[in-house]
N, C-alpha and C. Protein backbone atom coordinates (compact mmCIF):
# COMPACT_ATOMS: atom_id res chain seq x y z
N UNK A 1 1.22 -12.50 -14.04
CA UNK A 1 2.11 -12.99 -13.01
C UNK A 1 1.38 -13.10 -11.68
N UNK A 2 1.56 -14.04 -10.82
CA UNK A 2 1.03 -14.26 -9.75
C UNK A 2 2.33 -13.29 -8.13
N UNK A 3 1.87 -12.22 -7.94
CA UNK A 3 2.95 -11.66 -7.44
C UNK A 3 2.25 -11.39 -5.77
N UNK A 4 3.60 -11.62 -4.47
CA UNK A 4 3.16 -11.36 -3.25
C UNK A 4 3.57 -10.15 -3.51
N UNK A 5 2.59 -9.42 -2.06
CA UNK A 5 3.32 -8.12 -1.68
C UNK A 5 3.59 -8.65 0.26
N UNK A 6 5.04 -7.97 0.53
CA UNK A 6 4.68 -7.67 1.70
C UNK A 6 4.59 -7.01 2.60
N UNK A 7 3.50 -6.44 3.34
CA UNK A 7 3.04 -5.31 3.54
C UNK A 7 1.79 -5.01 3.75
N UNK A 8 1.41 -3.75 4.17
CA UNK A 8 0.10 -3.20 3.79
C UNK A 8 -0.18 -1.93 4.16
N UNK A 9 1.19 -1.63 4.23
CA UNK A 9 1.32 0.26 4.47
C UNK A 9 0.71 0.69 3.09
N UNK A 10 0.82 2.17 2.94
CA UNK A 10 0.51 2.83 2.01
C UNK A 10 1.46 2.59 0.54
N UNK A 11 2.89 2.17 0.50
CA UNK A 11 4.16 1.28 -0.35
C UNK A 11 3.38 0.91 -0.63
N UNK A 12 2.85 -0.55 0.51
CA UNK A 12 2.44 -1.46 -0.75
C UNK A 12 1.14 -1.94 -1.02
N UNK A 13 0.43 -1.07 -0.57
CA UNK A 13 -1.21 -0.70 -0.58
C UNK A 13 -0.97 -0.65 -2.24
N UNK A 14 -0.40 0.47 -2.44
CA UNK A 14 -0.11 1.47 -3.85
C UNK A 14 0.23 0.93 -4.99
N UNK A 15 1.67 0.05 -4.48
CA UNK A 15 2.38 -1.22 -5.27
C UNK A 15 1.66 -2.36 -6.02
N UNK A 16 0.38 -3.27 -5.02
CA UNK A 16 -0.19 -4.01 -5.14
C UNK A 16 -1.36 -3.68 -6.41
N UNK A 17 -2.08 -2.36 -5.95
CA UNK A 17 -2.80 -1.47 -6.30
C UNK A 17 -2.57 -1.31 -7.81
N UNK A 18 -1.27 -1.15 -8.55
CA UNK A 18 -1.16 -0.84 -9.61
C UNK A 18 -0.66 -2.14 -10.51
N UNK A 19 -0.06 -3.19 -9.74
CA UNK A 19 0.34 -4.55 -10.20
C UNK A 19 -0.91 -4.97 -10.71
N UNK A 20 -1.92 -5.09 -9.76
CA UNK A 20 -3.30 -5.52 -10.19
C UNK A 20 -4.11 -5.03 -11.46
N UNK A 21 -4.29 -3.53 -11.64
CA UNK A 21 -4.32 -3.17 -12.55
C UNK A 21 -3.69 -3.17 -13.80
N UNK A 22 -2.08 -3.85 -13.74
CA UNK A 22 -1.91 -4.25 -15.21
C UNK A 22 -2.48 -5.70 -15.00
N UNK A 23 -3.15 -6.38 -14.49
CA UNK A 23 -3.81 -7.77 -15.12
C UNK A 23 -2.97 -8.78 -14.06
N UNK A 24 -2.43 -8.60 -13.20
CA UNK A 24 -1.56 -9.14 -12.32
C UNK A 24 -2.30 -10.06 -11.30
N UNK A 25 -1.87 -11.37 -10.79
CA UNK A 25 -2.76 -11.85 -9.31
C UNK A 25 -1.80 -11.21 -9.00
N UNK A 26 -2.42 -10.59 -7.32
CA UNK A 26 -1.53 -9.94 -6.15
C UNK A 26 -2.07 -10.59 -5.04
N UNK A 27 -1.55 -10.96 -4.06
CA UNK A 27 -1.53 -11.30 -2.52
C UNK A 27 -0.77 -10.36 -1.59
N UNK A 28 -1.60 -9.84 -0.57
CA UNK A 28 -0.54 -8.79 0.40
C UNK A 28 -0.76 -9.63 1.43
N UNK A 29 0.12 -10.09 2.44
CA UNK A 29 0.37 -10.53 3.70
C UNK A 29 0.80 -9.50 4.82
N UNK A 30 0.05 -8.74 5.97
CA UNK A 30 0.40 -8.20 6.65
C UNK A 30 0.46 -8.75 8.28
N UNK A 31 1.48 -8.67 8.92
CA UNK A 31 1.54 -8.88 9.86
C UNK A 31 0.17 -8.35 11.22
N UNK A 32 0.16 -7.17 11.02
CA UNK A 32 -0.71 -6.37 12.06
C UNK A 32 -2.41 -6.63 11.66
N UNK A 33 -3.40 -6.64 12.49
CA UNK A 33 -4.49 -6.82 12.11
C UNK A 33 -5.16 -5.89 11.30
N UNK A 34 -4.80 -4.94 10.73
CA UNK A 34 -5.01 -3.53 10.12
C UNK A 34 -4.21 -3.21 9.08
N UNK A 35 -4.59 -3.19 8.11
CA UNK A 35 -4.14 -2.09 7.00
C UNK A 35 -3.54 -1.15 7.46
N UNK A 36 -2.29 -0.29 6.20
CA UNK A 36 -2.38 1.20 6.95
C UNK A 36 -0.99 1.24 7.35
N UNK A 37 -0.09 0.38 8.09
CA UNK A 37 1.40 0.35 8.02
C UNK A 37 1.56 1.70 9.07
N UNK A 38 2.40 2.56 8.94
CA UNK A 38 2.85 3.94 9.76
C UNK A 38 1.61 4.85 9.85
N UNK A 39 1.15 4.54 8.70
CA UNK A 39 -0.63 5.52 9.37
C UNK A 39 -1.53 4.69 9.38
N UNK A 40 -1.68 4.16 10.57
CA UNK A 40 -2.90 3.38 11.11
C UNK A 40 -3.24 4.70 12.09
N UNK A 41 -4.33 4.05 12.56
CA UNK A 41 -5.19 4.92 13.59
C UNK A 41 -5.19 3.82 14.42
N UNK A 42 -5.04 4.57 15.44
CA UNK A 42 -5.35 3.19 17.15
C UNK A 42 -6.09 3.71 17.55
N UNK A 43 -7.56 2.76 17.43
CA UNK A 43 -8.93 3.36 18.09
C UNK A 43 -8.67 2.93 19.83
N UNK A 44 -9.04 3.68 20.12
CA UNK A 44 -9.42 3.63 21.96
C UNK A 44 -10.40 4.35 21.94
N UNK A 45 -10.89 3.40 23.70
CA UNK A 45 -12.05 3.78 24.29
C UNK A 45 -12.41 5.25 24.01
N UNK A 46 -10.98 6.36 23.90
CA UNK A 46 -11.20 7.78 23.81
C UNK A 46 -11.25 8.53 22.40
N UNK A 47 -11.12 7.75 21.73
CA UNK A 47 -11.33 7.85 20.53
C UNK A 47 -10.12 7.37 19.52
N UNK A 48 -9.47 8.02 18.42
CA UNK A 48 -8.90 7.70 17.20
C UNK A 48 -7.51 8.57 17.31
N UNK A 49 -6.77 7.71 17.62
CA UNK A 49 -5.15 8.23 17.58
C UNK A 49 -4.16 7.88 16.25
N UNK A 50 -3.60 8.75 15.89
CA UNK A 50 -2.73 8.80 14.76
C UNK A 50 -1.50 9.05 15.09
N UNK A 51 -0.83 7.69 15.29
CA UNK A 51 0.97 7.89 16.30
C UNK A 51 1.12 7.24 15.15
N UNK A 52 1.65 7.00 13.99
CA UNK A 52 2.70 6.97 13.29
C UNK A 52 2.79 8.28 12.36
N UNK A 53 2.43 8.55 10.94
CA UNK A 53 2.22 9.97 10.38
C UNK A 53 1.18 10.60 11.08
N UNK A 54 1.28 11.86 11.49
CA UNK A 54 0.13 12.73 12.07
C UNK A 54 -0.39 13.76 10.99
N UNK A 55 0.52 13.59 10.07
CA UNK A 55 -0.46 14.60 8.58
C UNK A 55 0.81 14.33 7.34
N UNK A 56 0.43 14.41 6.15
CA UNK A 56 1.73 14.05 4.61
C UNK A 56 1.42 15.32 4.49
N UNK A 57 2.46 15.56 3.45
CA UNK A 57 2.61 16.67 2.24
C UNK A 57 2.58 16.01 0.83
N UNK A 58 1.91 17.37 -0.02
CA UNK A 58 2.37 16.23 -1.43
C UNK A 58 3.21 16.52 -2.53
N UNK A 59 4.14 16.66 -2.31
CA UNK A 59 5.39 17.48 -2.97
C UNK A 59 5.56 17.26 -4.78
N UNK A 60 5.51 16.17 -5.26
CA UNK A 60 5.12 15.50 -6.76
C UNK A 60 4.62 15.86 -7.15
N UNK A 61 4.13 15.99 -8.60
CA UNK A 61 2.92 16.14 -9.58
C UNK A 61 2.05 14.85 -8.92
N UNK A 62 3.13 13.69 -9.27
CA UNK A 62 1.75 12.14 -8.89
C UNK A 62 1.14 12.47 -8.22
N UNK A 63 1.37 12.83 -6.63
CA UNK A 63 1.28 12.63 -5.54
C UNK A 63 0.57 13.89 -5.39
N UNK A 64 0.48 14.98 -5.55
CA UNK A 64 -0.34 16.36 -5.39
C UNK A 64 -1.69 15.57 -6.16
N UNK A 65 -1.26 14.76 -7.50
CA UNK A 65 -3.16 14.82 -7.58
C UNK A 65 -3.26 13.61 -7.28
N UNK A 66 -3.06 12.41 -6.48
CA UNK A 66 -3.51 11.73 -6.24
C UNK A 66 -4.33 12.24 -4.74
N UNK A 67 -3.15 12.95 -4.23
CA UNK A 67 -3.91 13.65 -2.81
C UNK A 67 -5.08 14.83 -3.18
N UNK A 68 -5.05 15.20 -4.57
CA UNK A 68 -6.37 16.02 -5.27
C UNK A 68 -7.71 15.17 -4.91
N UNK A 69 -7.43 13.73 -5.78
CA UNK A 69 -8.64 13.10 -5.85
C UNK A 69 -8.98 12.27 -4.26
N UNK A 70 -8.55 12.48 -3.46
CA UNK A 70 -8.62 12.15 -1.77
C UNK A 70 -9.14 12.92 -1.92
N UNK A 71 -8.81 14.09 -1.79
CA UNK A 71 -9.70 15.68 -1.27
C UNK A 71 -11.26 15.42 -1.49
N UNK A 72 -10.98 15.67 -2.76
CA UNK A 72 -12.67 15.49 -3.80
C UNK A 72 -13.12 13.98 -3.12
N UNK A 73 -12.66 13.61 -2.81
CA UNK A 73 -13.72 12.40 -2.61
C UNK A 73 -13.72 12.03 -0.72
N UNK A 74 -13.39 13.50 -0.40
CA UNK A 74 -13.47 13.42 1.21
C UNK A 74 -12.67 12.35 2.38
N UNK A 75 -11.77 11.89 1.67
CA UNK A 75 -10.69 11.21 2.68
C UNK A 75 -9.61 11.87 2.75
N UNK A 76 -9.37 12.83 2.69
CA UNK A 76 -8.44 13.72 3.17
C UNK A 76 -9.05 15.13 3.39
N UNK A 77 -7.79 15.95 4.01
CA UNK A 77 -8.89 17.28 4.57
C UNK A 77 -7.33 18.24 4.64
N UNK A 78 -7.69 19.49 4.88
CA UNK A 78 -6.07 20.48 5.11
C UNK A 78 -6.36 19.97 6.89
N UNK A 79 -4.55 20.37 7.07
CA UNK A 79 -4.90 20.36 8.90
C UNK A 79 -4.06 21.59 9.13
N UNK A 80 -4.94 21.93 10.29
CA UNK A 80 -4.43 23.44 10.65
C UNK A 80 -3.56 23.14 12.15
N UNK A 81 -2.80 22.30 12.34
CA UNK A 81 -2.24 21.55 13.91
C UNK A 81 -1.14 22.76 14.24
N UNK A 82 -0.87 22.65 15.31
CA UNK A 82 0.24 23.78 15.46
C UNK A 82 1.82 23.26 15.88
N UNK A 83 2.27 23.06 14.83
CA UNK A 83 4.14 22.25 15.38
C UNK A 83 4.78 23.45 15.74
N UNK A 84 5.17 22.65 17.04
CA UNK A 84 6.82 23.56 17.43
C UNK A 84 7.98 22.70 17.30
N UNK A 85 8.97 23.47 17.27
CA UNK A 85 10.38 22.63 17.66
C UNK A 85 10.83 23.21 18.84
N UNK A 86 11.67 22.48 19.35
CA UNK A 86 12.49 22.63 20.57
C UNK A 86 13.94 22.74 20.18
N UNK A 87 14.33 24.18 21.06
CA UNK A 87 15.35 24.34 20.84
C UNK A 87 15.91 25.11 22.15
N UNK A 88 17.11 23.72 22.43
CA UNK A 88 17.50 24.32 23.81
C UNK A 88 16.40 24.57 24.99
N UNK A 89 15.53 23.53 24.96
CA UNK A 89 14.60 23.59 26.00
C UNK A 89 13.31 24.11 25.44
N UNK A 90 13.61 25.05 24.82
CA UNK A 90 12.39 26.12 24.04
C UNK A 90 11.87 25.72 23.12
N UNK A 91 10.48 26.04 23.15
CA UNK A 91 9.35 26.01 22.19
C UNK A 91 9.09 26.72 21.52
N UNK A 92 9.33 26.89 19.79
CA UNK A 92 9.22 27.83 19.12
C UNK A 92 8.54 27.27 18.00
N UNK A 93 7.61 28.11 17.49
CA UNK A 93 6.91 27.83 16.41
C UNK A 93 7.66 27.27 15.16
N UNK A 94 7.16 26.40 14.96
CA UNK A 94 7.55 25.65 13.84
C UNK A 94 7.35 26.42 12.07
N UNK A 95 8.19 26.59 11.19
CA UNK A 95 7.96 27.32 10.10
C UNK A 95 6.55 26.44 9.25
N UNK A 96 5.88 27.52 8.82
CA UNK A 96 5.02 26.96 7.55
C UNK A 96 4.95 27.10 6.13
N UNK A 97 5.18 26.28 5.22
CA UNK A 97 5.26 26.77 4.01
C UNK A 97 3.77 27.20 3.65
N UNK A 98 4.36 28.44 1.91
CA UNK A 98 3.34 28.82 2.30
C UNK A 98 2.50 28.13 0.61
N UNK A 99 2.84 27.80 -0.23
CA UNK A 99 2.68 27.03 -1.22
C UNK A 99 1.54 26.05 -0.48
N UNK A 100 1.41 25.21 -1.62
CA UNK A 100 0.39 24.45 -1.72
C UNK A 100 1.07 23.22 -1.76
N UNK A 101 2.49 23.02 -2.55
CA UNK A 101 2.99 21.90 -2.36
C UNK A 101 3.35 21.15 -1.09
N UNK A 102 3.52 21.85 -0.04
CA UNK A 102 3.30 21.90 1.42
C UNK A 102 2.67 22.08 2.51
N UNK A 103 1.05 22.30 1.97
CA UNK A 103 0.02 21.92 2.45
C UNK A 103 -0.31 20.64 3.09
N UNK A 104 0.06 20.76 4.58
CA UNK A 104 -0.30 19.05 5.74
C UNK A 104 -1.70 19.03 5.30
N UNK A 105 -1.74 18.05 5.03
CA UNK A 105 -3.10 17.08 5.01
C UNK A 105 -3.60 15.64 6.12
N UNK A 106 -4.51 15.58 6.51
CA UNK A 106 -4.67 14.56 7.12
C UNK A 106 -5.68 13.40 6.40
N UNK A 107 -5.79 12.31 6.92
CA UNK A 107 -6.84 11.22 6.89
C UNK A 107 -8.22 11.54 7.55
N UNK A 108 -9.17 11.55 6.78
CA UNK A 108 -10.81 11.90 7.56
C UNK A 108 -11.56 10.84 7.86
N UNK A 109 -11.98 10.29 9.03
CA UNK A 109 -11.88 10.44 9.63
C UNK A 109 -10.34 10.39 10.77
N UNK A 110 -9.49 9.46 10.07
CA UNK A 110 -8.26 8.90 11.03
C UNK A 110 -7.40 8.78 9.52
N UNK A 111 -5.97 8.70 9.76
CA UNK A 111 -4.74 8.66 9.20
C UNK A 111 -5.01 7.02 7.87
N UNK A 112 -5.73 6.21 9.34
CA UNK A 112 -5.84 4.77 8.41
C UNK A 112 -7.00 4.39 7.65
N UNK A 113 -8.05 5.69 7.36
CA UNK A 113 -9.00 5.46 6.53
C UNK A 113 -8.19 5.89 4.50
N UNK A 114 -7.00 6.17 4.76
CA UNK A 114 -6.39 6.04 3.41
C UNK A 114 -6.00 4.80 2.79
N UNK A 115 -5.38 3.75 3.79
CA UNK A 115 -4.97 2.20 3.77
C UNK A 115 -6.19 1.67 3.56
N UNK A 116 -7.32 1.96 4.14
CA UNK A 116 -8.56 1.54 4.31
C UNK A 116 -9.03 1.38 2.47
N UNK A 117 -9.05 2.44 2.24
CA UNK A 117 -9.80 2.83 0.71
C UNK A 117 -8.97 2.33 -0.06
N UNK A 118 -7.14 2.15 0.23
CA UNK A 118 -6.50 1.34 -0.87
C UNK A 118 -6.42 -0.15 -1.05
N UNK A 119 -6.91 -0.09 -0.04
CA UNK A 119 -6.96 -1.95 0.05
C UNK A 119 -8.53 -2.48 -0.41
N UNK A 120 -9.44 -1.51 -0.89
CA UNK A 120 -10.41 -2.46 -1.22
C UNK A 120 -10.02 -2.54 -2.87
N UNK A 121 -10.66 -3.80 -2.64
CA UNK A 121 -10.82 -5.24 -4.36
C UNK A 121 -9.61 -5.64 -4.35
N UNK A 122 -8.81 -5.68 -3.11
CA UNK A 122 -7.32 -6.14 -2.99
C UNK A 122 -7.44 -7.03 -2.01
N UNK A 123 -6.75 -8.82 -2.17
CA UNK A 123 -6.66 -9.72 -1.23
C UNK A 123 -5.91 -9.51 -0.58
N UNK A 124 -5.92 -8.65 0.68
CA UNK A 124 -5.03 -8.79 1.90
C UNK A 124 -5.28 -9.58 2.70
N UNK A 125 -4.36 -10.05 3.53
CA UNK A 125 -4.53 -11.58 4.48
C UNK A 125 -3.82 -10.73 5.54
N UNK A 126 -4.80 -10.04 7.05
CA UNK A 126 -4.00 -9.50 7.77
C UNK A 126 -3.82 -10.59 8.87
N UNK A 127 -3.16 -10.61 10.27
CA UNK A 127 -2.85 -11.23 10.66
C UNK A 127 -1.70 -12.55 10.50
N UNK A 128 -1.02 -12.42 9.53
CA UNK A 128 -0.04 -13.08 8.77
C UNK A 128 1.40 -12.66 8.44
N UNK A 129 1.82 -12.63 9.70
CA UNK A 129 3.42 -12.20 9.12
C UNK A 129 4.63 -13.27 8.06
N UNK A 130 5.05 -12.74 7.77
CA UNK A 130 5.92 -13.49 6.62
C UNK A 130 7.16 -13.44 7.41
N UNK A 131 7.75 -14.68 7.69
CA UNK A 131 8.52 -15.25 8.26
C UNK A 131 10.28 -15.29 7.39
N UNK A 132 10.03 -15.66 6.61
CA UNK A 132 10.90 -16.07 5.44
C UNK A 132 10.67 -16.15 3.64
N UNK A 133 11.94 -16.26 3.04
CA UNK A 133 11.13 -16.16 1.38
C UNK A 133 12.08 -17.08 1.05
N UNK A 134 11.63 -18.24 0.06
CA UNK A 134 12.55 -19.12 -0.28
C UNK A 134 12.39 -19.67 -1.93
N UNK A 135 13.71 -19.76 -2.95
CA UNK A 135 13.42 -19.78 -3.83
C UNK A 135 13.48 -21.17 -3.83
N UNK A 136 11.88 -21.28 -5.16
CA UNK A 136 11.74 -22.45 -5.61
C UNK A 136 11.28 -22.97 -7.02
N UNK A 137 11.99 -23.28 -7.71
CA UNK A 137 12.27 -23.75 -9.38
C UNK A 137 11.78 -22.46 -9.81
N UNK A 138 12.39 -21.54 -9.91
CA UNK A 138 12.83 -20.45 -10.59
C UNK A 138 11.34 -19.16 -9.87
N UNK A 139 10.96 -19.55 -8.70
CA UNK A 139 10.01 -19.05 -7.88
C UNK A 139 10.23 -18.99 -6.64
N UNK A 140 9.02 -18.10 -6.11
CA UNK A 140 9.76 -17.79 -4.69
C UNK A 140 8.22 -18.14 -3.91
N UNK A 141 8.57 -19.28 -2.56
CA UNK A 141 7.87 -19.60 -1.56
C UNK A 141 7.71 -18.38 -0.72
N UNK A 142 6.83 -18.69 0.04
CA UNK A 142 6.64 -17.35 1.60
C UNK A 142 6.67 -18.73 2.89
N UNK A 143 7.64 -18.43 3.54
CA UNK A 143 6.95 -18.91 5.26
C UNK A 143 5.94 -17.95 6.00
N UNK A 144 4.91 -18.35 6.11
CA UNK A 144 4.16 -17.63 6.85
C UNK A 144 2.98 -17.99 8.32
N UNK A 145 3.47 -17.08 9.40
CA UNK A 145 2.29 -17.48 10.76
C UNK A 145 1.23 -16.86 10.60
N UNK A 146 0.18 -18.00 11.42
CA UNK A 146 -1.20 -16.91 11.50
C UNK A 146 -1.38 -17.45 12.99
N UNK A 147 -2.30 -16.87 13.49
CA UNK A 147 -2.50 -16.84 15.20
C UNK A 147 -3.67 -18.16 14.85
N UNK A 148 -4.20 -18.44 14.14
CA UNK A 148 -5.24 -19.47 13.92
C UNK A 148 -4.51 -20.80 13.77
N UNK A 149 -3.17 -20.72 13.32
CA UNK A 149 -2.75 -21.98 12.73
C UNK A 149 -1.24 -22.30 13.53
N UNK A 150 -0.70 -23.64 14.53
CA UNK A 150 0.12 -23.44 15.31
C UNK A 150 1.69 -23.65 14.63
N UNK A 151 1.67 -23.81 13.34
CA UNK A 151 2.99 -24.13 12.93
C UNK A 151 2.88 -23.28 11.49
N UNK A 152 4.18 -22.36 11.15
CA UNK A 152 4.67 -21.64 10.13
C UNK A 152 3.73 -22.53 8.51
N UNK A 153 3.04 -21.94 7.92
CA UNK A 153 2.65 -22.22 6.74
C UNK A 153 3.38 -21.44 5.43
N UNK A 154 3.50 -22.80 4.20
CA UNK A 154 3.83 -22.24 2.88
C UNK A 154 2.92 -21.38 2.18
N UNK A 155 2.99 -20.62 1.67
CA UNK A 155 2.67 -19.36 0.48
C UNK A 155 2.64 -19.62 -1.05
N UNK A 156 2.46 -19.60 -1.55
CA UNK A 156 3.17 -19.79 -2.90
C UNK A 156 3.01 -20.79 -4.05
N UNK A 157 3.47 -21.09 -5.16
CA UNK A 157 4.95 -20.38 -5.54
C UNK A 157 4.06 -18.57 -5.86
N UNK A 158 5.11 -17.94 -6.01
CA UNK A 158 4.85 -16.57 -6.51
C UNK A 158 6.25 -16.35 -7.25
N UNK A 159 5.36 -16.00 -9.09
CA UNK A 159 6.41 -15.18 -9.65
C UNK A 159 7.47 -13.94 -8.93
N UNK A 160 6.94 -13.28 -8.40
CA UNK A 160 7.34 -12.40 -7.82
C UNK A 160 7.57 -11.83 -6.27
N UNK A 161 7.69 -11.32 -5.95
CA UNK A 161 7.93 -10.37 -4.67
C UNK A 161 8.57 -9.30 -3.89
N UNK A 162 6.91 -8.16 -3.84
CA UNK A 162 7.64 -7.19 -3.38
C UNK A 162 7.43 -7.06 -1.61
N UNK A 163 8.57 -6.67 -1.01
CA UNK A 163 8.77 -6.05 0.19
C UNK A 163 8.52 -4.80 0.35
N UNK A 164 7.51 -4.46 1.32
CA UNK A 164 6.96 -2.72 1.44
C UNK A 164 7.28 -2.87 3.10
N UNK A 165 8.45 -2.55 3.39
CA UNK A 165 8.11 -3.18 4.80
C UNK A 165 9.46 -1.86 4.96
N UNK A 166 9.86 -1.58 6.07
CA UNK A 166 11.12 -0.82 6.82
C UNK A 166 12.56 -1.95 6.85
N UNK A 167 13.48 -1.05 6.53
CA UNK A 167 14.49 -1.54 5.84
C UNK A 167 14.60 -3.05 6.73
N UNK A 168 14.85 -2.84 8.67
CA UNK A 168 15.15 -3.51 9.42
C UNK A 168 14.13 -4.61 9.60
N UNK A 169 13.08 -4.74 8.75
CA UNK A 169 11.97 -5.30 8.85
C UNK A 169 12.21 -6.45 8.09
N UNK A 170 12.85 -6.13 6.33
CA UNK A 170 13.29 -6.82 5.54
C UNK A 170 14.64 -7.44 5.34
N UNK A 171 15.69 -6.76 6.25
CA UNK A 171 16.74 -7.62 6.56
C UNK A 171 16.40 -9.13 6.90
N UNK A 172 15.64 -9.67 7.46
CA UNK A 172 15.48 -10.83 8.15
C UNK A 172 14.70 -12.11 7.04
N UNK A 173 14.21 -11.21 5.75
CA UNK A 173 13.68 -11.89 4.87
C UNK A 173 14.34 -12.26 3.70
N UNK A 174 15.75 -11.78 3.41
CA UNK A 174 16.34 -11.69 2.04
C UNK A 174 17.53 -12.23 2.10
N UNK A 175 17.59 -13.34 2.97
CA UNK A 175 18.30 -14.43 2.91
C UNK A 175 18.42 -15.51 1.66
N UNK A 176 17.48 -15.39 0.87
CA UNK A 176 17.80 -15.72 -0.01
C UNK A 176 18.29 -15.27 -1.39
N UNK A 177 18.69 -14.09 -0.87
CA UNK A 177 18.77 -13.15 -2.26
C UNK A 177 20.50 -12.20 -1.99
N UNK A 178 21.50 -13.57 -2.33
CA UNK A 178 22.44 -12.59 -2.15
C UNK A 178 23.02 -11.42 -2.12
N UNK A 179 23.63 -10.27 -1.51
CA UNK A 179 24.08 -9.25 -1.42
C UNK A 179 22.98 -7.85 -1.14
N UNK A 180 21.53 -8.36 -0.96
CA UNK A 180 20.36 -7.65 -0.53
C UNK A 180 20.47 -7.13 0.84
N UNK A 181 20.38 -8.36 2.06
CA UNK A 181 20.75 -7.76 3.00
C UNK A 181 21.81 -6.70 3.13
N UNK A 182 22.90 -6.85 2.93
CA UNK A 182 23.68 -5.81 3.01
C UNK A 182 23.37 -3.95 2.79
N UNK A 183 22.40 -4.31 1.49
CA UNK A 183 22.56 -3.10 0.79
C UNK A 183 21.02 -2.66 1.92
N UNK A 184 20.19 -3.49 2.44
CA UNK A 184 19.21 -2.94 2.54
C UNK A 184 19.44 -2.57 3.56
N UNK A 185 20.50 -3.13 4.82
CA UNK A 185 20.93 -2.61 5.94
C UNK A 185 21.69 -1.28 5.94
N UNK A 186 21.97 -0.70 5.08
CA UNK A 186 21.98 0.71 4.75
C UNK A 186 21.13 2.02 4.95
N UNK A 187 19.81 1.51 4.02
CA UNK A 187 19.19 2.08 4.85
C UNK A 187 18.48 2.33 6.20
N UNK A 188 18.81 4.04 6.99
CA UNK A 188 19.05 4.47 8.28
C UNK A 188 16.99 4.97 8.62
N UNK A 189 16.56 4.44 9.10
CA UNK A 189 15.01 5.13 9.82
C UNK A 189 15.62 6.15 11.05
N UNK A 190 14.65 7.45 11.08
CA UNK A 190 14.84 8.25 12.37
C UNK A 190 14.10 7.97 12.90
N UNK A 191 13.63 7.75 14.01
CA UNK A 191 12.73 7.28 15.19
C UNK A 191 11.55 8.66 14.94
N UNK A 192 10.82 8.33 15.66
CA UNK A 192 9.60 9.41 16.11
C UNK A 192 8.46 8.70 17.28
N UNK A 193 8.93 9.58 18.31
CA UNK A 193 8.38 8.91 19.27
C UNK A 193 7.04 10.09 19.07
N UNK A 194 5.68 8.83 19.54
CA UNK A 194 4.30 9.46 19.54
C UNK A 194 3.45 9.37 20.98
N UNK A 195 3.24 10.22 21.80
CA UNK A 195 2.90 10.40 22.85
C UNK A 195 1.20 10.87 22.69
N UNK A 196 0.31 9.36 23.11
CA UNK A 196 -1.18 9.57 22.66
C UNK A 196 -1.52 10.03 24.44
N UNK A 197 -2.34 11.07 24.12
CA UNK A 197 -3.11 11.50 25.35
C UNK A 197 -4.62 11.86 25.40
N UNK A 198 -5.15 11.51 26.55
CA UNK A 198 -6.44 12.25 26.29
C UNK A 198 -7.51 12.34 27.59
């Protein structure tokens, strides 16, 4: 099957990642110039900031050894950071589990050297947001911009398509897919504001 992804967070880094491996064409279209989705790293002059995830846990069997074989192969690391919560003004140490299944981990060097390592032998096209999805003879088109090209370009056809994107992200794309919007406007994101200093 010839299948888009859209995205290029860690979803659909992962998604793409395993489509391919059953024998699949995959295409990922990401809007942002970077891989990496909520854990990118924003390099500055002062160095490497991590404002979307600042460390995962790996709570799963999958997911404990997939974050195993990160370890062993040095893109991930334990982090020893110190969280508080606020309460009522106050700063109080944040609880730590003491298991292993709750062991914070970070990205080595930065959060987005994980996006980094999942996206290679994978055609990502960054700079390309996906505009719209439109079905066509029993397939689905992409509208898509690039900063190189001044008018919305076609995609496609693609058997398939997955959305790795935040719920409010994909509302605007599933216009063609009755009763989707609705359900996907359901799901609620909590904010997290990230304050880079240095």
């Amino acid at each position: 099957m010839h299948i888009a992804v859209i995205g290029a967070g860690i979803a659909g880094l992962t998604c793409a990642r395993r489509l391919q491996a059953q024998g699949n064409s995959v295409v990922i279209y990401e809007k942002n110039e970077e891989v990496s989705g909520r854990m990118s790293t924003r390099q500055t002059e002062l160095g490497g900031f991590d404002h979307g995830a600042q460390y995962f846990t790996a709570g799963t069997g999958a997911f404990k050894k997939q974050a195993g074989a990160w370890r062993k192969a040095g893109l991930v690391a334990p982090w020893g950071g110190k969280l508080v919560s606020l309460e009522q003004g106050r700063a109080k140490p944040a609880g730590r589990a003491s298991d292993d299944s709750q062991q914070r981990l970070v990205g080595v060097p930065g959060m987005g050297a994980i996006g980094r390592q999942l996206a290679q032998s994978l055609d990502v096209r960054t700079g390309q947001p996906v505009t719209g999805i439109e079905a066509h003879d029993g397939q689905w088109l992409l509208r898509v911009r690039s900063a190189t090209v001044p008018i919305a370009a076609s995609a496609g056809p693609f058997d398939a398509v997955v959305i790795a994107v935040p719920a409010d992200q994909a509302v605007p794309l599933l216009d063609a897919a009755p009763g989707w919007p609705e359900q996907v406007q359901q799901a609620l994101l909590d904010p997290c504001w990230s304050i880079m200093l240095g």
